[in-house]
Protein backbone atom coordinates (compact mmCIF):
# COMPACT_ATOMS: atom_id res chain seq x y z
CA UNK A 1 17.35 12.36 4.16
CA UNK A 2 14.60 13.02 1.60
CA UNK A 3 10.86 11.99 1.92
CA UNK A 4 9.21 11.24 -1.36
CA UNK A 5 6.37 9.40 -3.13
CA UNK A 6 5.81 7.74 -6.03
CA UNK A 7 1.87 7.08 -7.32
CA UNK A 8 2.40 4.36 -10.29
CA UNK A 9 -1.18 4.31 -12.14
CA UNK A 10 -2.26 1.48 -13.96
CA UNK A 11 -5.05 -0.37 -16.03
CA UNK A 12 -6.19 -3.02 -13.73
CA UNK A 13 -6.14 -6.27 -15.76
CA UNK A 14 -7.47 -9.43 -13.88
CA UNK A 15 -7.27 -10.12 -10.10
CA UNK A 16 -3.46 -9.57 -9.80
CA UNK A 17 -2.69 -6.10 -10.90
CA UNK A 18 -1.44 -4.80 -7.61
CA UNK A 19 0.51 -7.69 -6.80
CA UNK A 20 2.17 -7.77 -9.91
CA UNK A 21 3.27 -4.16 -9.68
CA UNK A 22 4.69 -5.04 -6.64
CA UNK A 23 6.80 -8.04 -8.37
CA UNK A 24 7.84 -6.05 -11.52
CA UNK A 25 9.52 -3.48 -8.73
CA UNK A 26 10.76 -5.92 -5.85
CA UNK A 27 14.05 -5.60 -7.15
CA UNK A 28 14.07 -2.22 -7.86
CA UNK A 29 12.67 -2.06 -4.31
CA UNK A 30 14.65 -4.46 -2.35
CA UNK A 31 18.04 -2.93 -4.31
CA UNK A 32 17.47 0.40 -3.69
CA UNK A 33 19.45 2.70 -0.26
CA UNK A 34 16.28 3.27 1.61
CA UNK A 35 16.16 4.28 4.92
CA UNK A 36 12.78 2.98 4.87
CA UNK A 37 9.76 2.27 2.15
CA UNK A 38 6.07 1.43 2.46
CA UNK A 39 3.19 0.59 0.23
CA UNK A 40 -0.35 0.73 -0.21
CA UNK A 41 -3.12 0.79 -3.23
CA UNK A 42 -6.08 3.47 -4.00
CA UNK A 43 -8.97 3.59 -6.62
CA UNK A 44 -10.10 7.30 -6.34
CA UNK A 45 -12.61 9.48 -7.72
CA UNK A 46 -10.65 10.70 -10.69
CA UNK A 47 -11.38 14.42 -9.89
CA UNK A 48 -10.66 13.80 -6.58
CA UNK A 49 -7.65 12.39 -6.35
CA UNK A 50 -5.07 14.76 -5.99
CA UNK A 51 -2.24 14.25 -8.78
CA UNK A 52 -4.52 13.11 -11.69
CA UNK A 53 -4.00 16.07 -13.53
CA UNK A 54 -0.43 14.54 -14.10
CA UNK A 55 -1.52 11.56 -15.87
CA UNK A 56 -2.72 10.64 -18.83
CA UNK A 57 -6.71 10.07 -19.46
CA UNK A 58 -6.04 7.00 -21.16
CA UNK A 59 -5.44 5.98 -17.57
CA UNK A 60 -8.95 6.78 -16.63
CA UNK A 61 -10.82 3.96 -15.00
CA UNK A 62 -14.64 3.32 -15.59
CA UNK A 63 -16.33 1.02 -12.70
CA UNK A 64 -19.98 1.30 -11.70
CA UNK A 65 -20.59 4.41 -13.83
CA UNK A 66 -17.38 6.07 -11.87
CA UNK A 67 -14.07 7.23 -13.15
CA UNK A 68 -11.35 6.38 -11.17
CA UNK A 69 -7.65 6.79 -10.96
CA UNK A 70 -6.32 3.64 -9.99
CA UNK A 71 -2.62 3.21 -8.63
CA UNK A 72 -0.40 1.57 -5.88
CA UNK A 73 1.52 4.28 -4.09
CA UNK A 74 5.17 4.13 -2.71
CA UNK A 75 6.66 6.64 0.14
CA UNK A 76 10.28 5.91 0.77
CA UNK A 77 13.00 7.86 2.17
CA UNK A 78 16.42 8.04 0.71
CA UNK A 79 19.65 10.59 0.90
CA UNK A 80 19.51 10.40 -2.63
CA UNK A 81 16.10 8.93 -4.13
CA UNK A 82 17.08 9.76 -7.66
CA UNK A 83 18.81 6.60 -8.92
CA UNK A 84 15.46 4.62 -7.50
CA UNK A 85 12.87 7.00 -9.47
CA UNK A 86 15.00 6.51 -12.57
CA UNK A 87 14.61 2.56 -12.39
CA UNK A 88 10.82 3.34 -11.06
CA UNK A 89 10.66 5.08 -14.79
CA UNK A 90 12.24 2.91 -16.67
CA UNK A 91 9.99 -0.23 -15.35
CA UNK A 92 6.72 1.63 -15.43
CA UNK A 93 7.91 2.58 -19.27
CA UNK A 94 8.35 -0.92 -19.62
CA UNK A 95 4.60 -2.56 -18.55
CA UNK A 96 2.75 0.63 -19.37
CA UNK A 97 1.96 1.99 -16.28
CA UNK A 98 2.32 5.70 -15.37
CA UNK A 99 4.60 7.09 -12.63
CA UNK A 100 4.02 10.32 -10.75
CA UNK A 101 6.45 11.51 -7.92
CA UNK A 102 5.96 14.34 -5.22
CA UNK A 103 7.51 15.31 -1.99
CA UNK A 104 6.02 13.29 1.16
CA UNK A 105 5.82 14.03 4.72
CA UNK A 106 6.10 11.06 6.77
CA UNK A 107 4.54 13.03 9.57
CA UNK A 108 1.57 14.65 8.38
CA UNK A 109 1.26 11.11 7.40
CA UNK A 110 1.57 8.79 10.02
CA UNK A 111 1.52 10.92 12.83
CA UNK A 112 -1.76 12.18 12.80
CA UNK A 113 -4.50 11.37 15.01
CA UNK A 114 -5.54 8.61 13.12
CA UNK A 115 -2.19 7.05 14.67
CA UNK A 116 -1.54 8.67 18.07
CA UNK A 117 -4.36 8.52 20.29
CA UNK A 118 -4.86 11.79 22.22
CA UNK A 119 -4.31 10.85 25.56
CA UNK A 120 -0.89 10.16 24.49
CA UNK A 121 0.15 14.01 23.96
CA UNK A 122 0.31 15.41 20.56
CA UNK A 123 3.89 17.31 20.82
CA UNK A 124 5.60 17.00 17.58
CA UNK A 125 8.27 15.01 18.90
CA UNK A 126 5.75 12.54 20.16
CA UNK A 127 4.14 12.50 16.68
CA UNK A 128 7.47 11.63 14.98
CA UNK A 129 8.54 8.99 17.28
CA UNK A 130 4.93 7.31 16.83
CA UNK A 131 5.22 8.04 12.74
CA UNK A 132 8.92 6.24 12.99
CA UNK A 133 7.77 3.76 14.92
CA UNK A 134 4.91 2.82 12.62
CA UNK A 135 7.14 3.39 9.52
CA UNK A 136 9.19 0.75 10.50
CA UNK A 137 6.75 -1.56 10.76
CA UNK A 138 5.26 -0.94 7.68
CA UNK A 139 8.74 -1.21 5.84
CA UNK A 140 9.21 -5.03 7.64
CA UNK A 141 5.72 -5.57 5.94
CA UNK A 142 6.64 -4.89 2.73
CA UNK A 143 9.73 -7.08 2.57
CA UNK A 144 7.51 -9.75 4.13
CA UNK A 145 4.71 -9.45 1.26
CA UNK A 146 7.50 -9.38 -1.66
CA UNK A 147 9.08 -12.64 0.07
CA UNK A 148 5.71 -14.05 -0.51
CA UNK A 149 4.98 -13.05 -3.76
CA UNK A 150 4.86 -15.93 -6.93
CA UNK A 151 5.19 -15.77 -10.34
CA UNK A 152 1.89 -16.64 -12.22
CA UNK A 153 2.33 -16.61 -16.17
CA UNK A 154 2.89 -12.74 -16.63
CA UNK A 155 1.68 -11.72 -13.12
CA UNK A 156 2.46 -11.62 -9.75
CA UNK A 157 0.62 -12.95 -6.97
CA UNK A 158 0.70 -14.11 -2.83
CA UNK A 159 1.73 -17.46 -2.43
CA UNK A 160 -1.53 -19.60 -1.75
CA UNK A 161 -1.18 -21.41 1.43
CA UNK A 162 -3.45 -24.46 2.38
CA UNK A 163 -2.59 -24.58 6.28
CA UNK A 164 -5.96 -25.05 7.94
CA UNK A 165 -5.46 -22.10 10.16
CA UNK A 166 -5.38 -19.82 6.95
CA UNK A 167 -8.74 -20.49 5.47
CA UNK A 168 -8.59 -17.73 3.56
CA UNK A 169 -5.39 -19.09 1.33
CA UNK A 170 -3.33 -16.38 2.72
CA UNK A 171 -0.45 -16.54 5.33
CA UNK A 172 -1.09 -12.88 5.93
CA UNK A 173 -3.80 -14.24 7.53
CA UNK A 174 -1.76 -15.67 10.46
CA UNK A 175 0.30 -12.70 10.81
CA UNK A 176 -3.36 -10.51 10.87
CA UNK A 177 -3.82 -13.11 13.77
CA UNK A 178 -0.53 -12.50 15.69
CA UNK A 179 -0.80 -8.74 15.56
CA UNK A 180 -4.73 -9.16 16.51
CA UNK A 181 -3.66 -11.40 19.67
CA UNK A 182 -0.89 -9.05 20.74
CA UNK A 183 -2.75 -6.00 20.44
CA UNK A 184 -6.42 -6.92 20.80
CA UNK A 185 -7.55 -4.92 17.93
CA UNK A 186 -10.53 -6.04 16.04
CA UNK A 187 -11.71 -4.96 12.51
CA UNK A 188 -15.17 -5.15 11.14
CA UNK A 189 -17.16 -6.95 8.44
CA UNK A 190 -20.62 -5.32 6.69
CA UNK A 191 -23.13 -7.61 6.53
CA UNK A 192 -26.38 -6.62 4.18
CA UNK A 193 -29.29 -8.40 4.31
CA UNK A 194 -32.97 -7.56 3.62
CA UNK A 195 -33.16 -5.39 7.17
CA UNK A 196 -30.35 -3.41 6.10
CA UNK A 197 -26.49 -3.62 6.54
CA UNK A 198 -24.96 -4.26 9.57
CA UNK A 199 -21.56 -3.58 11.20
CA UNK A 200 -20.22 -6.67 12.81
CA UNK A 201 -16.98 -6.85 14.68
CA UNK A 202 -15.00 -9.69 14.05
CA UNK A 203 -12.05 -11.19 16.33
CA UNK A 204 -9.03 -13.01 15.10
């Protein structure tokens, strides 16, 4: 099996544009052999990030006075990931975007310390049974969020929901909630006012 990633750069356009990369590729995504795949989104420093030399400056993102390289990344594993990065080409071609693909380590990735607590033992075969493990879950997610996802003129966007326990207009935020109650982990929210900013943690 081969571990690879895909970083698909684009000109964010309105509130949507990661969401509607993610619906111009759900059936590239959803028909493609995976053994697993798993997505996330990055606006770096453009001479920080890594594989901008690949792409062209036209892609080059101004925001605050910063250039960025903005993109939604895609690790996936495959026997033969070739047939997907064709189609991956062929729709980025087709809404303008830029596609850059590299060898991934799933890992180096998700097996770090970031995602194995020491006291757990750091053995390599503990790190890839924690990186598996945490792979998998992240693949579930991703066929969750493209079951959610609704067309919205020329984008792509969550469904809206108007439950009263999602506030927020997002079911994700229940399934935040369900994860939060199983596991009791708790993010955090920066508050600024006129003292200074504060770190506040907040329960779900």
């Amino acid at each position: 099996m081969i571990e690879r990633e895909a970083s698909i750069y684009v000109k964010p356009q309105g509130t949507y544009w990661a969401t509607t990369v993610l619906g111009e590729l759900a059936a590239t995504i959803t028909g493609a052999a995976f053994d697993w795949c798993w997505v996330t989104k990055y606006g770096l420093p453009w001479t920080a990030d890594p594989t901008h030399h690949n792409v062209p400056v036209s892609f080059k993102v101004l925001e605050n006075g910063a250039e960025l390289g903005v993109f939604v990344k895609l690790r996936y594993r495959s026997a033969d990931p070739t047939a997907f990065e064709t189609q991956v080409r062929q729709v980025a071609a087709r809404c303008g975007w830029h596609a850059v693909f590299a060898d991934y380590d799933l890992v180096a990735d998700l097996g770090t310390d970031r995602f194995l607590a020491q006291e757990q033992g750091g053995t390599p075969t503990r790190r890839r049974q924690r990186a598996e493990r945490l792979v998998a879950f992240l693949h579930e997610t991703l066929l969750l969020a493209l079951d959610t996802l609704v067309k919205d003129g020329n984008d792509w966007r969550f469904e809206h929901s108007t439950h009263q326990e999602n506030p927020t207009g997002t079911t994700f935020q229940s399934v935040v909630h369900l994860v939060c109650n199983l596991t009791d982990a708790r993010t955090q929210a920066a508050v600024r006012t006129s003292s200074g900013t504060f770190v506040v943690p907040v329960s779900f």
